[in-house]
PDB file of N, CA and C in Angstrom:
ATOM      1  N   UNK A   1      55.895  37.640  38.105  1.00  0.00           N
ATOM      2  CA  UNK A   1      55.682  39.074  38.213  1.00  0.00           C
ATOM      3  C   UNK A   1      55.436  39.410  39.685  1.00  0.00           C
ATOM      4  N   UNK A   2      55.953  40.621  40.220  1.00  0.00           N
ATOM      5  CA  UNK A   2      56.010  40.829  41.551  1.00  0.00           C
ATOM      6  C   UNK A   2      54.202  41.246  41.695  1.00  0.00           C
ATOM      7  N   UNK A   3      53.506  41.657  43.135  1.00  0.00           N
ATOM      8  CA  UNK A   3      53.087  42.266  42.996  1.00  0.00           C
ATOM      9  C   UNK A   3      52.922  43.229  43.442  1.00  0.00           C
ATOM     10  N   UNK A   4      54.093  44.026  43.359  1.00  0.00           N
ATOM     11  CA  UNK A   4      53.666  45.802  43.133  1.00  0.00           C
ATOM     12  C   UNK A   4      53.279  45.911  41.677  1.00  0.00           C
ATOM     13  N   UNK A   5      54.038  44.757  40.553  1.00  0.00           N
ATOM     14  CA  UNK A   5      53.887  45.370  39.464  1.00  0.00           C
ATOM     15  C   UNK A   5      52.324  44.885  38.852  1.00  0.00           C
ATOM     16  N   UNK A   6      52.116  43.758  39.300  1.00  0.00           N
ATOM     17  CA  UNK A   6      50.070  43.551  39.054  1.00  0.00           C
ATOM     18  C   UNK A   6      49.594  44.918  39.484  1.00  0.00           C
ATOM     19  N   UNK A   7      50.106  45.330  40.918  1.00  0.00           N
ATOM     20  CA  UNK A   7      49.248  46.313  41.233  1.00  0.00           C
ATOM     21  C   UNK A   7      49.342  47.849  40.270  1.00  0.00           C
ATOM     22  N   UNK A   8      50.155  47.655  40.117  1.00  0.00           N
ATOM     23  CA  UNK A   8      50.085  48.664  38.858  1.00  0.00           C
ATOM     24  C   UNK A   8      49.677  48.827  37.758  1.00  0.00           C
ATOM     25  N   UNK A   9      49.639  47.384  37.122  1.00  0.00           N
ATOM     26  CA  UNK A   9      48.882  47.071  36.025  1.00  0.00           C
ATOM     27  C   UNK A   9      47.687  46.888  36.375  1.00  0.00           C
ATOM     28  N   UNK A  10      47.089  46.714  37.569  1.00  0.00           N
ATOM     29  CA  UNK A  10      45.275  46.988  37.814  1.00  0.00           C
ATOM     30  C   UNK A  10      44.695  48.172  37.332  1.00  0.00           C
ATOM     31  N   UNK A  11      45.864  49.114  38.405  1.00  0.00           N
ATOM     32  CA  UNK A  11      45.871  50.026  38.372  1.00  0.00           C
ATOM     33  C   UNK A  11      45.840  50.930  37.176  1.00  0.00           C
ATOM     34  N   UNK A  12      46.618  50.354  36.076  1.00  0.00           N
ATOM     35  CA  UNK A  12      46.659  51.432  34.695  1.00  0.00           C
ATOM     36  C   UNK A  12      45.049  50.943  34.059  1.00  0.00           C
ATOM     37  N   UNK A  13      45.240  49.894  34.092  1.00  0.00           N
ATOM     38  CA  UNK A  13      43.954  49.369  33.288  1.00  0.00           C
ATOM     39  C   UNK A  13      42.904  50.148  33.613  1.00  0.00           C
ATOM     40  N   UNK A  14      42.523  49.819  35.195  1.00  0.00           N
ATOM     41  CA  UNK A  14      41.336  50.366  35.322  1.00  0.00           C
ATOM     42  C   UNK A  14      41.116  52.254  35.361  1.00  0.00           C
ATOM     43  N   UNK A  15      42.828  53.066  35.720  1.00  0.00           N
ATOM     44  CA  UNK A  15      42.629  54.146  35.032  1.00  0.00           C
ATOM     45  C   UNK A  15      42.333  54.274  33.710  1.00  0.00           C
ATOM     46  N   UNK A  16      42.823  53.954  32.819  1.00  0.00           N
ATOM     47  CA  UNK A  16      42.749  54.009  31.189  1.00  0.00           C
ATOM     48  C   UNK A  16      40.864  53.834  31.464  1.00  0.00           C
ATOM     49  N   UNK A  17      40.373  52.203  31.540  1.00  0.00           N
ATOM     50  CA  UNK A  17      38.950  52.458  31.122  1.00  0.00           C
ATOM     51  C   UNK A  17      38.154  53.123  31.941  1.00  0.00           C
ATOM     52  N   UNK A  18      38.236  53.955  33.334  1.00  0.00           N
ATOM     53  CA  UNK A  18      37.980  54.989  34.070  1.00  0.00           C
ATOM     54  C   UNK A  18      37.839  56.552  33.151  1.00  0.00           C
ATOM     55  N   UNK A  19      39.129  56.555  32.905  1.00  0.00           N
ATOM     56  CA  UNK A  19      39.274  57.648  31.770  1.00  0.00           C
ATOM     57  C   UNK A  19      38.386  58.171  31.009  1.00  0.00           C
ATOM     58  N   UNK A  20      37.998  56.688  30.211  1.00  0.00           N
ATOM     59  CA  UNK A  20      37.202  56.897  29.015  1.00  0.00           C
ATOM     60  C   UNK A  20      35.248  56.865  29.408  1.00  0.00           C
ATOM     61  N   UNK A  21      35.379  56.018  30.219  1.00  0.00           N
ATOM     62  CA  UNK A  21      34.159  55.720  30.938  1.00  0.00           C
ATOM     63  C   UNK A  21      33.687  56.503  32.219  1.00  0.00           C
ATOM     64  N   UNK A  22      34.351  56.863  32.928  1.00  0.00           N
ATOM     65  CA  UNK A  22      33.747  57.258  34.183  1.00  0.00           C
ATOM     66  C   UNK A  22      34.773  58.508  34.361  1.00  0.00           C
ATOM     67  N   UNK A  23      35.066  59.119  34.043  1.00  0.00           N
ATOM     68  CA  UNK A  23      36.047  60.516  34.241  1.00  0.00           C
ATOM     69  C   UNK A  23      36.714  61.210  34.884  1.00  0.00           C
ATOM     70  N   UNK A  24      34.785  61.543  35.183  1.00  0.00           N
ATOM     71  CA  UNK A  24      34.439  62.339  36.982  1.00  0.00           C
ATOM     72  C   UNK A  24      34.858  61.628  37.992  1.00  0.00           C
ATOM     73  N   UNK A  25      34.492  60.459  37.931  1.00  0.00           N
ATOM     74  CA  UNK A  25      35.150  59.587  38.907  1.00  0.00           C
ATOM     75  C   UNK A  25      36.407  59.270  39.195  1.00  0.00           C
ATOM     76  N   UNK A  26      37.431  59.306  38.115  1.00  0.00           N
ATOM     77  CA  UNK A  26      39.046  59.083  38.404  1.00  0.00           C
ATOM     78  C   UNK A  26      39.537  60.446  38.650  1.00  0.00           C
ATOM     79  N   UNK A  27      38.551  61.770  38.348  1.00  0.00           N
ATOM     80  CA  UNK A  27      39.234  62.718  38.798  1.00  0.00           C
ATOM     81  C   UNK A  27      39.170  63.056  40.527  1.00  0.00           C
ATOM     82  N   UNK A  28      37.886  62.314  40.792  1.00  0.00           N
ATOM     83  CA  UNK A  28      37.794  62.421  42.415  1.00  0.00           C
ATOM     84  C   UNK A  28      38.678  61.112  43.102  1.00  0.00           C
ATOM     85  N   UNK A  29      38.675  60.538  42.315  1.00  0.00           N
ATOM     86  CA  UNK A  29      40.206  59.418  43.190  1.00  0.00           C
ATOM     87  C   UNK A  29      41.145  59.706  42.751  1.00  0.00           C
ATOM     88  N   UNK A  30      41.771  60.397  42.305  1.00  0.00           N
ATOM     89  CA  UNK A  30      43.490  61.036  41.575  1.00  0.00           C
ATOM     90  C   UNK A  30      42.990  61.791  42.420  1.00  0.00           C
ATOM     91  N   UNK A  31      42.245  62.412  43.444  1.00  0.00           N
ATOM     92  CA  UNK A  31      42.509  63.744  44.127  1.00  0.00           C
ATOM     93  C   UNK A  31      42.619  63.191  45.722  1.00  0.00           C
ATOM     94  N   UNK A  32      43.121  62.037  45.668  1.00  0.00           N
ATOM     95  CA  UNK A  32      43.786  61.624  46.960  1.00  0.00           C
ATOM     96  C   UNK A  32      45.152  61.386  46.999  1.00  0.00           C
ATOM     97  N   UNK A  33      45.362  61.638  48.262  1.00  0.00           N
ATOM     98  CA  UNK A  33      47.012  61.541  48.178  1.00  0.00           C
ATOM     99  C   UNK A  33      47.570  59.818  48.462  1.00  0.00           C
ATOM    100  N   UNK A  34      47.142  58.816  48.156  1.00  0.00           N
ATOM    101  CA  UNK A  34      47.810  57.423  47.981  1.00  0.00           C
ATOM    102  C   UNK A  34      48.717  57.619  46.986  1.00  0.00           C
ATOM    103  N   UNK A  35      49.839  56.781  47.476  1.00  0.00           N
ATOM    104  CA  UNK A  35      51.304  56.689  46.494  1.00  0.00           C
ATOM    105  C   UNK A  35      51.434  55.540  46.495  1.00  0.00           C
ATOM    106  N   UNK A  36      50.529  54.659  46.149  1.00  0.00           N
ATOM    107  CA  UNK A  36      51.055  52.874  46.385  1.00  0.00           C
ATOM    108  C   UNK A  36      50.899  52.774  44.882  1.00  0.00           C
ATOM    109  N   UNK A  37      51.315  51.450  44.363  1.00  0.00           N
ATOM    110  CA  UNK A  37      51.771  51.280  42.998  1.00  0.00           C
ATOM    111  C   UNK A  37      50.065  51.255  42.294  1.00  0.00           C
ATOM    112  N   UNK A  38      49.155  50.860  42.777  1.00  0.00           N
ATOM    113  CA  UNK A  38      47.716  51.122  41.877  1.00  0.00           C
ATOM    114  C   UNK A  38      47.528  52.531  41.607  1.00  0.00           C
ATOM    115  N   UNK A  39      47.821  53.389  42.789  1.00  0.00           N
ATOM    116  CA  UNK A  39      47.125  54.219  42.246  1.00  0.00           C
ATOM    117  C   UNK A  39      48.362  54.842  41.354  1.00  0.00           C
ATOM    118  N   UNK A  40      49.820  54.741  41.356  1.00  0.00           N
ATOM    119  CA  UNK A  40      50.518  55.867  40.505  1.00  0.00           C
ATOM    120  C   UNK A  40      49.932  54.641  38.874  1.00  0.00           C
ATOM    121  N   UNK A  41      49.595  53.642  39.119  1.00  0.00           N
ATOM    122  CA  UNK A  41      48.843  52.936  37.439  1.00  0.00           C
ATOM    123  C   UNK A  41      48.168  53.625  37.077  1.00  0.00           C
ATOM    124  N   UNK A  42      46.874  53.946  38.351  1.00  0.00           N
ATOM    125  CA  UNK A  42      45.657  54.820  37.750  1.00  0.00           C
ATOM    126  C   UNK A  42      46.136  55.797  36.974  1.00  0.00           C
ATOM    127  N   UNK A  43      46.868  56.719  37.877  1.00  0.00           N
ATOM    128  CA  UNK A  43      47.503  57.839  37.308  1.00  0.00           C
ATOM    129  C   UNK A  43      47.956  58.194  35.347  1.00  0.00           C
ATOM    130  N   UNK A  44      49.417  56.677  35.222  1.00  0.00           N
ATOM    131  CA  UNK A  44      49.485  56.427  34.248  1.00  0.00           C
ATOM    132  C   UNK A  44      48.313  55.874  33.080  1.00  0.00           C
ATOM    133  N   UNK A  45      47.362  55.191  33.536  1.00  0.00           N
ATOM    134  CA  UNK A  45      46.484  54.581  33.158  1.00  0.00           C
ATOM    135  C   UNK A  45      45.791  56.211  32.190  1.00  0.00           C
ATOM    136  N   UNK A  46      45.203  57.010  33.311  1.00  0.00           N
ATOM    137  CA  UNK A  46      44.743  57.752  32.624  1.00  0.00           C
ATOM    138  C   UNK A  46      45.350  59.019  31.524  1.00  0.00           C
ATOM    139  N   UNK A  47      46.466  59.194  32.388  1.00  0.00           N
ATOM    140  CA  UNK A  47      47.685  59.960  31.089  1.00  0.00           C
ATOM    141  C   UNK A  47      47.547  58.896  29.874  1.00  0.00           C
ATOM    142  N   UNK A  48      47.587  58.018  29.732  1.00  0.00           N
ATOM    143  CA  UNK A  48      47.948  57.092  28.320  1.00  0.00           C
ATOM    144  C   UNK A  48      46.957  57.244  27.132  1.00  0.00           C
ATOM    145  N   UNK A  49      45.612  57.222  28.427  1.00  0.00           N
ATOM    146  CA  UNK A  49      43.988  57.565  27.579  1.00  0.00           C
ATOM    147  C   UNK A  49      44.444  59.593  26.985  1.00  0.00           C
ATOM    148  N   UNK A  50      44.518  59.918  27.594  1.00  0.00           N
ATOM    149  CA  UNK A  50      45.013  61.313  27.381  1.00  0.00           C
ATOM    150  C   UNK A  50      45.531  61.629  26.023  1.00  0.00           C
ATOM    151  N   UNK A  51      46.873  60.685  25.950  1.00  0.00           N
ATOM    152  CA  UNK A  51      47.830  60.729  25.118  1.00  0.00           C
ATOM    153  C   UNK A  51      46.921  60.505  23.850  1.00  0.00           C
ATOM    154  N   UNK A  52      46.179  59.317  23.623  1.00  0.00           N
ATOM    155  CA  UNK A  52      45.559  58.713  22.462  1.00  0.00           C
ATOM    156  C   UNK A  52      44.512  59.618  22.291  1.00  0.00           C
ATOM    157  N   UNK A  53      43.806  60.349  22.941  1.00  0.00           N
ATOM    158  CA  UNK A  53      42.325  61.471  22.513  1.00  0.00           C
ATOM    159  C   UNK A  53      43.589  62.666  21.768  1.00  0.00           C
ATOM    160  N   UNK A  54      44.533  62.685  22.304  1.00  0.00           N
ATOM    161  CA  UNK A  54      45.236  64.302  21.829  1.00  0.00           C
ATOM    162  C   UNK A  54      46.001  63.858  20.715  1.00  0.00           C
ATOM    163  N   UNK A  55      46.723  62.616  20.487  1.00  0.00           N
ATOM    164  CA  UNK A  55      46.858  61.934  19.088  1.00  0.00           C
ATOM    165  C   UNK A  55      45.506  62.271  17.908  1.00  0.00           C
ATOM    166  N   UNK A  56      44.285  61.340  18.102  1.00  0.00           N
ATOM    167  CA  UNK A  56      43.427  61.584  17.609  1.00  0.00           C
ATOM    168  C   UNK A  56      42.819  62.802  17.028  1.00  0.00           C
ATOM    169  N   UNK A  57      42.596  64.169  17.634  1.00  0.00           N
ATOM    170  CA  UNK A  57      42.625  64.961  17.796  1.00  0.00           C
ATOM    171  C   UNK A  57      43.367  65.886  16.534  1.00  0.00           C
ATOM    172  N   UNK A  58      44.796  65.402  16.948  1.00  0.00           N
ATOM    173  CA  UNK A  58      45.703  65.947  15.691  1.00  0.00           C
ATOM    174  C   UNK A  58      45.225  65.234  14.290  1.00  0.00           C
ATOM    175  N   UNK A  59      45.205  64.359  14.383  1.00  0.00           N
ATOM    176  CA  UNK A  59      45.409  63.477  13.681  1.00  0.00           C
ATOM    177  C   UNK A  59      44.013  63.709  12.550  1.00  0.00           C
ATOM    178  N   UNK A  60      42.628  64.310  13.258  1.00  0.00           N
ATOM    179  CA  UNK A  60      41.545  64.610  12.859  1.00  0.00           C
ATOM    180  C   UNK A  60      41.511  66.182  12.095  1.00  0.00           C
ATOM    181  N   UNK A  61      42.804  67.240  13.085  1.00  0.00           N
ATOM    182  CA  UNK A  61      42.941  68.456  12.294  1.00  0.00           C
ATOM    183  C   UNK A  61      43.570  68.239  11.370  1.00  0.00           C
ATOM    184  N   UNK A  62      44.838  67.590  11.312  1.00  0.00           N
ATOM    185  CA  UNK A  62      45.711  67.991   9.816  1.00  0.00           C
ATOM    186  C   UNK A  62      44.665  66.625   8.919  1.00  0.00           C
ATOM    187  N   UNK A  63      44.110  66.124   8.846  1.00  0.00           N
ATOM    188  CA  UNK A  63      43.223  65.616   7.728  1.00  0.00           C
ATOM    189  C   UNK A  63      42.214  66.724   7.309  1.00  0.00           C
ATOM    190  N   UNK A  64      41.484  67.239   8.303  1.00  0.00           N
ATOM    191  CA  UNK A  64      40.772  68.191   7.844  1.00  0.00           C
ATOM    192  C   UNK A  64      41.575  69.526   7.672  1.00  0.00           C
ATOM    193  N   UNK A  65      42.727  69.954   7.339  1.00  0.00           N
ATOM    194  CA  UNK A  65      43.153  70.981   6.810  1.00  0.00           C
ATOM    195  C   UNK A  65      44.011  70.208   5.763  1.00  0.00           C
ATOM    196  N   UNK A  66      44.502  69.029   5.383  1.00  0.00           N
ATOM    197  CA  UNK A  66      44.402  68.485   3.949  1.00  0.00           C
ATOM    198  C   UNK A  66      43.303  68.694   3.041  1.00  0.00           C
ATOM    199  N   UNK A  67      42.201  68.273   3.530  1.00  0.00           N
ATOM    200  CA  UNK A  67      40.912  68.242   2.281  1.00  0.00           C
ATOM    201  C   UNK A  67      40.028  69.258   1.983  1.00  0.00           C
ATOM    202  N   UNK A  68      41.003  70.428   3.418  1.00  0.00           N
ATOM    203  CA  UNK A  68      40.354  71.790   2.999  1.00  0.00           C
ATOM    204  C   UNK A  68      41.316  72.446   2.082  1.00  0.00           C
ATOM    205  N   UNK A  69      42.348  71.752   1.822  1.00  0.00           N
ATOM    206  CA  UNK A  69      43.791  72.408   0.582  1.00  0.00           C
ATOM    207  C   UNK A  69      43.511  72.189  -0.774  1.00  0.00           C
ATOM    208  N   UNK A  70      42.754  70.913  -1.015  1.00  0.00           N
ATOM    209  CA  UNK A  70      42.393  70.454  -2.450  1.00  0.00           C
ATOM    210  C   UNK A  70      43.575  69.488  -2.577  1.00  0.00           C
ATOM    211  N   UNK A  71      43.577  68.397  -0.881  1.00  0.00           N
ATOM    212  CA  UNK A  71      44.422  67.275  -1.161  1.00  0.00           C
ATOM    213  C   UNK A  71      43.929  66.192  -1.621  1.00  0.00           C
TER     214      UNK A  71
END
């Protein structure tokens, strides 16, 4: 594996558990302008966490508008 692509995979990882854990904090380092392969991970890292809360999310309304139908 090269490493730009480790560095990217640092990079997603530690966005993703940034995301979930520290927030505030990946929103004040996503507010720099670095374009090297960690930080566009971070980037992805934290879109991915994103993706799975707004999955969830749905996933929590249409159950609760099933069992509010008399499913």
């Amino acid at each position: 594996m090269e490493d730009q692509d480790k560095q990217y995979i640092k990079g997603f990882n530690a966005g993703y558990l940034l995301s979930q854990h520290e927030p505030e904090l990946l929103k004040q380092l996503l507010k720099t302008k670095e374009a090297n392969e960690y930080f566009k991970g971070l980037k992805s890292g934290k879109k991915q966490h994103d993706r799975e809360l707004l999955l969830a999310q749905l996933k929590t309304s249409t159950n609760s508008k099933d069992k509010g139908m008399g499913r």
